[in-house]
Protein backbone atom coordinates (compact mmCIF):
# COMPACT_ATOMS: atom_id res chain seq x y z
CA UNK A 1 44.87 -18.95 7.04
CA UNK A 2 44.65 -15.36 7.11
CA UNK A 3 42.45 -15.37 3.88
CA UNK A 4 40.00 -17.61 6.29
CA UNK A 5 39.94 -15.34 9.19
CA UNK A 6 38.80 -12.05 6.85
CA UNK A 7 36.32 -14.12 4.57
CA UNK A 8 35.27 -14.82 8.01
CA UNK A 9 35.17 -11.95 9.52
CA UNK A 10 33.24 -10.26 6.60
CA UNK A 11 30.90 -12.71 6.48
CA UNK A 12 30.31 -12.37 10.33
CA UNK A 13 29.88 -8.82 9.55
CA UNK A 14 27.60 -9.12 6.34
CA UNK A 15 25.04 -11.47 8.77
CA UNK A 16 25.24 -8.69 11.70
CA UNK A 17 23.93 -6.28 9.37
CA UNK A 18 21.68 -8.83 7.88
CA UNK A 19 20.45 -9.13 11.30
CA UNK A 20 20.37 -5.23 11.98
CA UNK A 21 17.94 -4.38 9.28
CA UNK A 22 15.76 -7.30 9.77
CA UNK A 23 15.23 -6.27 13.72
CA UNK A 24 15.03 -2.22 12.47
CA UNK A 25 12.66 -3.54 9.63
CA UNK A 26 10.62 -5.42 12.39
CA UNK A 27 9.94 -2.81 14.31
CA UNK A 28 8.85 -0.21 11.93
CA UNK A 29 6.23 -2.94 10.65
CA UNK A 30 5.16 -3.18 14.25
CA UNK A 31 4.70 0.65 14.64
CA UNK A 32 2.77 0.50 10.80
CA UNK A 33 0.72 -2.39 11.96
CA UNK A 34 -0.55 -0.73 15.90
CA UNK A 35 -1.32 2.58 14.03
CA UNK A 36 -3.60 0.92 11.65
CA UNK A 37 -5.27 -0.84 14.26
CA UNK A 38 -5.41 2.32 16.18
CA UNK A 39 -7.11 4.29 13.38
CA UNK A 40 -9.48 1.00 12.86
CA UNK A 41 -10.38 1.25 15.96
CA UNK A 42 -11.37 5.18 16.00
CA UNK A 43 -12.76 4.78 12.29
CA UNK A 44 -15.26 1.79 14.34
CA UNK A 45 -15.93 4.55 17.38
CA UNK A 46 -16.66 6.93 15.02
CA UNK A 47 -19.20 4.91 12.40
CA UNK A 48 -20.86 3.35 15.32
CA UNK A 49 -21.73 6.74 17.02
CA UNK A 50 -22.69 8.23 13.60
CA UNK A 51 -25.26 5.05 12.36
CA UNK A 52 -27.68 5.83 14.54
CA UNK A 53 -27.91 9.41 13.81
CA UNK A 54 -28.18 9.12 10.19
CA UNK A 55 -30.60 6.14 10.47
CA UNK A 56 -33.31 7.79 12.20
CA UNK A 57 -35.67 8.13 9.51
CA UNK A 58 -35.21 4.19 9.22
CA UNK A 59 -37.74 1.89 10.76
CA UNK A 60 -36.04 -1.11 12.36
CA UNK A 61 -37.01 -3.44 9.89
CA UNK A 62 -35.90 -1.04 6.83
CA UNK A 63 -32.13 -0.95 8.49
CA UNK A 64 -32.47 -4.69 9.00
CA UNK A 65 -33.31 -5.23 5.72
CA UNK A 66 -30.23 -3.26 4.13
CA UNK A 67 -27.57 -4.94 6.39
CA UNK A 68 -28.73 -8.89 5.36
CA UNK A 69 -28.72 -7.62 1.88
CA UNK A 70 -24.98 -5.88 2.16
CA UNK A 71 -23.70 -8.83 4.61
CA UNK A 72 -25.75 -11.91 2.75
CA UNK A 73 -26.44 -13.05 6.06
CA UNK A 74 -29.78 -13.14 7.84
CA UNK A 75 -30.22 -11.49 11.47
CA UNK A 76 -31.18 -13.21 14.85
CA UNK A 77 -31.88 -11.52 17.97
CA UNK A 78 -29.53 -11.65 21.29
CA UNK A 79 -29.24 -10.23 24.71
CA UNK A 80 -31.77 -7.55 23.46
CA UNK A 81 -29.74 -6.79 19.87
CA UNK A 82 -30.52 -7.51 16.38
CA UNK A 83 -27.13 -9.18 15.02
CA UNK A 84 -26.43 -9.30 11.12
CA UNK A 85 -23.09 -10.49 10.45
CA UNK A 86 -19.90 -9.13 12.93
CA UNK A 87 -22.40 -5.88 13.91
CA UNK A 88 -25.19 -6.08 16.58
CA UNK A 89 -27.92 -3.12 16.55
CA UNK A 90 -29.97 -2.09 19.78
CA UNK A 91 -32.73 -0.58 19.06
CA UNK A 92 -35.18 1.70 21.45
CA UNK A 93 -39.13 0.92 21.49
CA UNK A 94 -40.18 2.49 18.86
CA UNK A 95 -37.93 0.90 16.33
CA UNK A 96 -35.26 3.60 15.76
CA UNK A 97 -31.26 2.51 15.99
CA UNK A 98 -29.53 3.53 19.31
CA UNK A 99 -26.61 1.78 19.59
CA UNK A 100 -24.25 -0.11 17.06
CA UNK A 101 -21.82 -2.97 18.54
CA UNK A 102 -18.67 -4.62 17.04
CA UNK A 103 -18.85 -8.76 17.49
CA UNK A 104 -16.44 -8.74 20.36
CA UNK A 105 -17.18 -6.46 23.52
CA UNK A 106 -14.65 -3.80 24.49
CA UNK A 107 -14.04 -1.74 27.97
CA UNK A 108 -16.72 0.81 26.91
CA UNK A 109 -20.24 0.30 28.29
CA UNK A 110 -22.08 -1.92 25.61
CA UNK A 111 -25.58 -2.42 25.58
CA UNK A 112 -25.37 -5.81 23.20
CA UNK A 113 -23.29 -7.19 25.82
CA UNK A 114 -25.00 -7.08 29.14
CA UNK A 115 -22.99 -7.66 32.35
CA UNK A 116 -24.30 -10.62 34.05
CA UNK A 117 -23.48 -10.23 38.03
């Protein structure tokens, strides 16, 4: 009997533990996993604000062009952007890149994604 109560009791022990490190483990993956979306998300900011400055010498078409051939996917026009896979392009009059969206719309202002009131 009292071999029964300490295989137990160590085996009550061994799970807590178990259960321990799995929670611990948890939440460090957590903290990994919302600090690589967080520098995704400033990496996005940051290529998105830089595109159209290194683009200008690009005509429309030209930029077009080199985004169906990277995405293998053909553009279509929407709300006033030029879409090629997950990225949407606005582009001023005279054909030179001003704007680069994502495929989902965020809190900042977005031209590619008009608010309809």
């Amino acid at each position: 009997m009292k071999i029964t109560i300490i295989v137990l009791s160590v085996l009550l022990l061994a799970t807590n533990v178990f259960w321990l490190y799995l929670t611990i483990d948890n939440g460090v993956t957590a903290t990994y996993r919302e600090q690589e979306f967080y520098e995704e998300q400033k990496t996005r900011v940051q290529l998105s604000k830089l595109l159209p400055e290194v683009s200008q010498a690009l005509s429309k078409q030209q930029l077009v062009a080199i985004v169906e051939k990277q995405y293998g996917e053909e553009s279509y026009d929407k709300d006033g952007c030029t879409w090629v896979g997950w990225l949407g392009f606005k582009f001023n009059l005279s054909g030179k890149l001003v704007f680069v969206s994502p495929s989902w719309s965020s809190s900042e202002k977005d031209p590619c994604y008009p608010v309809h009131e």
